[in-house]
C-alpha atoms as a PDB file:
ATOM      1  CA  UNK A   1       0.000   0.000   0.000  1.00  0.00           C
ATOM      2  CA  UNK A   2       1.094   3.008  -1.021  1.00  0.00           C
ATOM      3  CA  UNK A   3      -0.076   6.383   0.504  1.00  0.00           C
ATOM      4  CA  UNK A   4       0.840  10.306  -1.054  1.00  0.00           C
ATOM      5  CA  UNK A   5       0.507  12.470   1.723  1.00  0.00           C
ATOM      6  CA  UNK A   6       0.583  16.318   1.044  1.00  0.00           C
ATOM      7  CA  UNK A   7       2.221  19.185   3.178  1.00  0.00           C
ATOM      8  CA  UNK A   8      -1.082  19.417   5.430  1.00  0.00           C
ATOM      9  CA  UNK A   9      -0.653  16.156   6.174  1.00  0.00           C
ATOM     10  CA  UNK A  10       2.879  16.059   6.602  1.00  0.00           C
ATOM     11  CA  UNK A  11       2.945  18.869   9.322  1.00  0.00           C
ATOM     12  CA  UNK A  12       0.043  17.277  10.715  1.00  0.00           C
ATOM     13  CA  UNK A  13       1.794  13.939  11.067  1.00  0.00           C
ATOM     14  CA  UNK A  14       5.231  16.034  12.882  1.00  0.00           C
ATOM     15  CA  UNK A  15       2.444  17.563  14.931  1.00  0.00           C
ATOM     16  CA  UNK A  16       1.014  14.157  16.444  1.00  0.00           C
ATOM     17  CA  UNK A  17       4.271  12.879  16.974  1.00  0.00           C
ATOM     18  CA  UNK A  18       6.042  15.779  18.716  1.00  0.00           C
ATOM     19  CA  UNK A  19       3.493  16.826  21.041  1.00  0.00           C
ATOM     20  CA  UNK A  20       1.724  13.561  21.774  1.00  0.00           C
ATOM     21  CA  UNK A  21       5.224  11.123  22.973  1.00  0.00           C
ATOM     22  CA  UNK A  22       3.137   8.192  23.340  1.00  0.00           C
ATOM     23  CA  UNK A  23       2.701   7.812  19.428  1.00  0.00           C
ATOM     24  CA  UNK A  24       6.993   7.287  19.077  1.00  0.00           C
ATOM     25  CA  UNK A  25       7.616   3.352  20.916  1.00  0.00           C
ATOM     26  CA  UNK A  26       9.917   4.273  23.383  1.00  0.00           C
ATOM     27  CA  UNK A  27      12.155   7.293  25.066  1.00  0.00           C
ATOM     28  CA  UNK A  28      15.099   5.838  22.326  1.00  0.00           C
ATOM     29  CA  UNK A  29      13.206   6.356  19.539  1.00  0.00           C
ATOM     30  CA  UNK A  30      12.183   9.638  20.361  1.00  0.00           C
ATOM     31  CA  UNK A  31      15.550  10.773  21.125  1.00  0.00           C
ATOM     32  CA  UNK A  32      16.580   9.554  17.705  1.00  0.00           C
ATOM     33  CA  UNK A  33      13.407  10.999  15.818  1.00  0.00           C
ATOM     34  CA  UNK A  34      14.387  13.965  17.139  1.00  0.00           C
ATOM     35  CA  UNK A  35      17.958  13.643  16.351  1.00  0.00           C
ATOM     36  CA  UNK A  36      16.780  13.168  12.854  1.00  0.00           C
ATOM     37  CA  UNK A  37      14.253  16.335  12.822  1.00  0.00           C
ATOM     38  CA  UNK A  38      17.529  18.435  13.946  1.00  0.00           C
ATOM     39  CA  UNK A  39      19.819  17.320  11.336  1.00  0.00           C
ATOM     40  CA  UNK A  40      17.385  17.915   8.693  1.00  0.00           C
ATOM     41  CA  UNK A  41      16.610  21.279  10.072  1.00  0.00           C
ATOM     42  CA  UNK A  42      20.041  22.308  10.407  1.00  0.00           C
ATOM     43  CA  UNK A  43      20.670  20.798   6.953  1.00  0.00           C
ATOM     44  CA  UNK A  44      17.858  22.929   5.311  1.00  0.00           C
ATOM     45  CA  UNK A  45      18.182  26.107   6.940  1.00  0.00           C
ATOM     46  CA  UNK A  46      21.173  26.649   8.554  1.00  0.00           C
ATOM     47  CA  UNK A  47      23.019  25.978  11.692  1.00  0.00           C
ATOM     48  CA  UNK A  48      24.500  22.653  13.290  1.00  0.00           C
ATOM     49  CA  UNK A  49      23.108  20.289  15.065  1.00  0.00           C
ATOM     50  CA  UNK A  50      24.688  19.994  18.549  1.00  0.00           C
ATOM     51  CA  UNK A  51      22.334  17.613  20.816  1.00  0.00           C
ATOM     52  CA  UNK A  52      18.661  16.273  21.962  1.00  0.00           C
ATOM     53  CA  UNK A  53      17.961  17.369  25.089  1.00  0.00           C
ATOM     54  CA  UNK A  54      15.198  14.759  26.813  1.00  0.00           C
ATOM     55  CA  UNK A  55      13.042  15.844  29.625  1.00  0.00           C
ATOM     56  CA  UNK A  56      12.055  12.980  31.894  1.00  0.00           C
ATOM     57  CA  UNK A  57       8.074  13.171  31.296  1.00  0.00           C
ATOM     58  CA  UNK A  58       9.119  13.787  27.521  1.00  0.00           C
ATOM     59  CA  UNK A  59       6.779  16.858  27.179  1.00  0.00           C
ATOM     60  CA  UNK A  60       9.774  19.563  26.981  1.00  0.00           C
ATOM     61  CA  UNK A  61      12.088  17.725  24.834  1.00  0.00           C
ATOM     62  CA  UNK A  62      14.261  20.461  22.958  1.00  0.00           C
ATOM     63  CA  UNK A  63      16.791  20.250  20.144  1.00  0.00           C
ATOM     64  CA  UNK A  64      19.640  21.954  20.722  1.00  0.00           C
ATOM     65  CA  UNK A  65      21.141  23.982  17.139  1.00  0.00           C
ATOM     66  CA  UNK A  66      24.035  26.022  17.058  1.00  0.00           C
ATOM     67  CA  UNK A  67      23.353  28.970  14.956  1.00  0.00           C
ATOM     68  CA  UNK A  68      26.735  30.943  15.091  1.00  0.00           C
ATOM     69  CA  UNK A  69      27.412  29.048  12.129  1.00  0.00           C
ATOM     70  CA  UNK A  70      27.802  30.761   8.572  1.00  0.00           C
ATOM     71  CA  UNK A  71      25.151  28.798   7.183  1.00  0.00           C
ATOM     72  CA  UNK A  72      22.460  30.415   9.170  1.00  0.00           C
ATOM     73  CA  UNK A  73      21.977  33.614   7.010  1.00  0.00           C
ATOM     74  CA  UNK A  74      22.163  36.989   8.438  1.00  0.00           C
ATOM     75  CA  UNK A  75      18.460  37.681   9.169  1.00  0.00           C
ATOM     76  CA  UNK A  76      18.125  35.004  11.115  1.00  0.00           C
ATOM     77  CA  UNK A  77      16.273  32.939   7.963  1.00  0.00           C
ATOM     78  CA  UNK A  78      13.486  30.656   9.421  1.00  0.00           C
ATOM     79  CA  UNK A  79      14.743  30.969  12.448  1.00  0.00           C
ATOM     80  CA  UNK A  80      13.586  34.468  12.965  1.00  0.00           C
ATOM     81  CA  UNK A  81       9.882  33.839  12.042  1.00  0.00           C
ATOM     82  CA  UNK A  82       9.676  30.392  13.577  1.00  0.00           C
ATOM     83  CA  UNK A  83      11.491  31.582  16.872  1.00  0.00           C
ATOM     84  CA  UNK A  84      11.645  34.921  16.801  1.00  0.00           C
ATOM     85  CA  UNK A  85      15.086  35.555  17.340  1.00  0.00           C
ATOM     86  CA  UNK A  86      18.495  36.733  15.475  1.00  0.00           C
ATOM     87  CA  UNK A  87      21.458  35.670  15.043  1.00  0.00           C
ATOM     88  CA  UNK A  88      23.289  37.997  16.269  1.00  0.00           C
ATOM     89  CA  UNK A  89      21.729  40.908  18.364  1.00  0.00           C
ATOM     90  CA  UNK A  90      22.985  44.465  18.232  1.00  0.00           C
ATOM     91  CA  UNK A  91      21.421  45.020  22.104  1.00  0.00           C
ATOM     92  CA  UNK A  92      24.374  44.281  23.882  1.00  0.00           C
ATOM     93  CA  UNK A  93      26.381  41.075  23.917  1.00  0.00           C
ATOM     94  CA  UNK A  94      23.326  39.211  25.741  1.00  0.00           C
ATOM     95  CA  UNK A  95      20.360  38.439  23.008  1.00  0.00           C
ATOM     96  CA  UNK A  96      17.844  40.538  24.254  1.00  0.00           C
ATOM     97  CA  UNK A  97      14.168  41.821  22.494  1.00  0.00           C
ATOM     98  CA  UNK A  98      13.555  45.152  24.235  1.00  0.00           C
ATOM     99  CA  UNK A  99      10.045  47.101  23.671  1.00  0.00           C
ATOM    100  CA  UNK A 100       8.097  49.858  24.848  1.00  0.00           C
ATOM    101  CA  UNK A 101       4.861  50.039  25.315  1.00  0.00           C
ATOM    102  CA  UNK A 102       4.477  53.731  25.952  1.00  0.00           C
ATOM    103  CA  UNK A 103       3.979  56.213  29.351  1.00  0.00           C
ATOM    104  CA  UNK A 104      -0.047  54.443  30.015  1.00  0.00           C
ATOM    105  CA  UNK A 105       1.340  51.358  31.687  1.00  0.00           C
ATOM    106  CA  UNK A 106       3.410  51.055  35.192  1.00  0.00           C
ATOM    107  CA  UNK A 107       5.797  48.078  33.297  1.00  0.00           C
ATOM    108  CA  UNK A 108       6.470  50.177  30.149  1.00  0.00           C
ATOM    109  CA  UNK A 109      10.091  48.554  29.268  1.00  0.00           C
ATOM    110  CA  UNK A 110       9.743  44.671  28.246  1.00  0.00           C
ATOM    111  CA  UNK A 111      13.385  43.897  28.002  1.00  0.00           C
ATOM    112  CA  UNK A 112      13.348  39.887  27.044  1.00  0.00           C
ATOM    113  CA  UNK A 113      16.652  37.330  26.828  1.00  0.00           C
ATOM    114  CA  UNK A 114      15.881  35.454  23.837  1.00  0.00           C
ATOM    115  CA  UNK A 115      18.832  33.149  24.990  1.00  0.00           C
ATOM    116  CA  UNK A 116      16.790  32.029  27.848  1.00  0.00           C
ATOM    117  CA  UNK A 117      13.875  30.373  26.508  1.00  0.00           C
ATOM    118  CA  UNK A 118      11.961  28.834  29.283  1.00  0.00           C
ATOM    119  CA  UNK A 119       9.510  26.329  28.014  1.00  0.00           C
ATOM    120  CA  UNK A 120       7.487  26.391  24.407  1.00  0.00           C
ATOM    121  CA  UNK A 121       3.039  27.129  24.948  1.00  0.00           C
ATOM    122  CA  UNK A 122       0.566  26.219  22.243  1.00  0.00           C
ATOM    123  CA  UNK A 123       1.179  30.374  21.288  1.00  0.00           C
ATOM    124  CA  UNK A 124       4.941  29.847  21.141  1.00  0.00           C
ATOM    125  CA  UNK A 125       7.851  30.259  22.881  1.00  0.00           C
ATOM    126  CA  UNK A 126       8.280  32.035  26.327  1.00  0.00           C
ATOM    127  CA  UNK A 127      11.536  33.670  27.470  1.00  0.00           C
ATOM    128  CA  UNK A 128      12.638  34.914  30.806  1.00  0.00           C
ATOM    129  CA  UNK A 129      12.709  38.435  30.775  1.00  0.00           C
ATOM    130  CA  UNK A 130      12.437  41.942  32.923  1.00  0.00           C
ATOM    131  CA  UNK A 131       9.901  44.074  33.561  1.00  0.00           C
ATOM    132  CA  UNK A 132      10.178  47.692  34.121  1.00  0.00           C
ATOM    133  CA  UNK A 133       8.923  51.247  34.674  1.00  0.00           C
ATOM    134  CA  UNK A 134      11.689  54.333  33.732  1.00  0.00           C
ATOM    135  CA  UNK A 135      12.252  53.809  37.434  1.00  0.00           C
ATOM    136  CA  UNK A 136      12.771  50.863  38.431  1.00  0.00           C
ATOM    137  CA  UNK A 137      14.931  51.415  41.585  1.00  0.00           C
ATOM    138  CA  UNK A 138      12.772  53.935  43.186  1.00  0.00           C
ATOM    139  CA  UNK A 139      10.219  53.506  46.092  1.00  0.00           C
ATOM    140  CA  UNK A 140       7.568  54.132  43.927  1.00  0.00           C
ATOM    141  CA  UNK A 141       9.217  52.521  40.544  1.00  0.00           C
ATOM    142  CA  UNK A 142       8.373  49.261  39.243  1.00  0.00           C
ATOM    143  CA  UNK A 143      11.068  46.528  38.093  1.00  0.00           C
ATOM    144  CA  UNK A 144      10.518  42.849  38.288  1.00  0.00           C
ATOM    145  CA  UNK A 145      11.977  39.285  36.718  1.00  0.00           C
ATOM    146  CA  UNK A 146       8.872  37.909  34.675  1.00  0.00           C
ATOM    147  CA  UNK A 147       8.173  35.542  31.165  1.00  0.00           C
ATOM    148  CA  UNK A 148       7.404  36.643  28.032  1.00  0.00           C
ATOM    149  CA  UNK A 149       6.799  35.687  24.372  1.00  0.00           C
ATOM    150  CA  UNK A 150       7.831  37.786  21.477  1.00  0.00           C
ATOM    151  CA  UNK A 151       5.577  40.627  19.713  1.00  0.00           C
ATOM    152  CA  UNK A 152       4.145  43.763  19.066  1.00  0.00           C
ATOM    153  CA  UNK A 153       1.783  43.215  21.961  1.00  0.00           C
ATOM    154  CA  UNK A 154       4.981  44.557  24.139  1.00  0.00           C
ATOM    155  CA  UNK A 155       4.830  47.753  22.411  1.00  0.00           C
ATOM    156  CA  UNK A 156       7.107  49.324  19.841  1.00  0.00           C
ATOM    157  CA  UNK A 157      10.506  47.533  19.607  1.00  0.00           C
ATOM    158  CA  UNK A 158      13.515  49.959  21.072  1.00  0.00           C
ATOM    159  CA  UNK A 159      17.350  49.102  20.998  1.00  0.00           C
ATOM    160  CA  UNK A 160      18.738  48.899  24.374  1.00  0.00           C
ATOM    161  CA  UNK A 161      20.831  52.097  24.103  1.00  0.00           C
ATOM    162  CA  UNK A 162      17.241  53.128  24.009  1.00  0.00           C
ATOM    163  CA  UNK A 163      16.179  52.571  27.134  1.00  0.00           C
ATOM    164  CA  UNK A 164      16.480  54.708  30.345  1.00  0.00           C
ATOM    165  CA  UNK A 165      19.665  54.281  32.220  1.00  0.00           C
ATOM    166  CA  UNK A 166      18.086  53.003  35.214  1.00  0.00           C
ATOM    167  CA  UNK A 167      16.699  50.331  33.260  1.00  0.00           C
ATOM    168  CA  UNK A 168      19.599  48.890  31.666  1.00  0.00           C
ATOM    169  CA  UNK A 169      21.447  49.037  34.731  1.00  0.00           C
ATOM    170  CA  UNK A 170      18.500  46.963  36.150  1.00  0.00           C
ATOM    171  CA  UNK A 171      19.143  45.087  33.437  1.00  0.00           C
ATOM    172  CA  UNK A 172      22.713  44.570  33.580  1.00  0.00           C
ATOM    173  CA  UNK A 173      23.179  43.959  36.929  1.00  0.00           C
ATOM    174  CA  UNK A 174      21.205  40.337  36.628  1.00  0.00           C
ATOM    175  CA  UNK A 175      23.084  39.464  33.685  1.00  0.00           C
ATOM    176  CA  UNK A 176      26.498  40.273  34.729  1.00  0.00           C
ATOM    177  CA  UNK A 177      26.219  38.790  37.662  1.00  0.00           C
END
């Protein structure tokens, strides 16, 4: 039996099999399936492959791709939609996303680290990342750790250099520490 299965399908099929571990026989196979799925990515859009990284209840597996690799094109190819991140950042020598979202709101300054990507949602991925009014050390200021995802919902995207100095120093003094 033969059977022709179109793109739909195709992505479909990934989909059961990625997010549903007790389709794939045993903890082995997945580890190699996913082996596979990073080569091929790597192969096709960049990057190398380093490692599969198994969680124990199988539900946060991760593959882990190197993209400082010339292969990965500037923009960040496929990686940049899919992920939403660069491959190199020009805010600092830490990856970081940093947006404002304008004087209304007391946590104006989203500043996220895109190299800390704490677990993926059915939305996408969430990162660890900083909260922050122009403040943030003051009584009445607001600064705080806190997750995030990637967008527009943040406000407008800002360079770090951007920001207040109070908040990159807020900033800065987690990551350098």
């Amino acid at each position: 039996m033969q059977a022709i299965i179109n793109k739909q399908q195709l992505s479909y099929l990934l989909n059961q099999a990625l997010t549903n571990p007790e389709e794939i026989e045993c903890s082995d196979a997945m580890e190699a399936f996913l082996e596979d799925l990073g080569k091929l990515v790597a192969d096709h859009f960049g990057g190398k492959f380093e490692e599969v990284m198994i969680d124990d209840d199988g539900f946060d597996d991760r593959i882990v791709i190197n993209l400082d690799d010339d292969s990965v094109p500037e923009d960040g190819g496929i990686y940049k939609s899919a992920l939403g991140i660069h491959k190199t950042s020009t805010n600092s020598k830490f990856n970081l996303k940093c947006y404002d979202a304008g004087e209304e709101v007391v946590d104006r300054y989203t500043i996220i680290h895109i190299d800390d990507m704490i677990r993926m949602t059915a939305d996408g991925a969430l990162y660890s990342a900083w909260a922050a009014s122009a403040n943030p050390f003051h009584p009445l200021g607001f600064g705080q750790h806190t997750e995030a995802m990637i967008g527009n919902h943040l406000g407008q995207e800002v360079e770090f250099s951007q920001l207040p100095e109070d908040v990159q120093r807020f900033v800065a003094q987690d990551l350098t520490s």
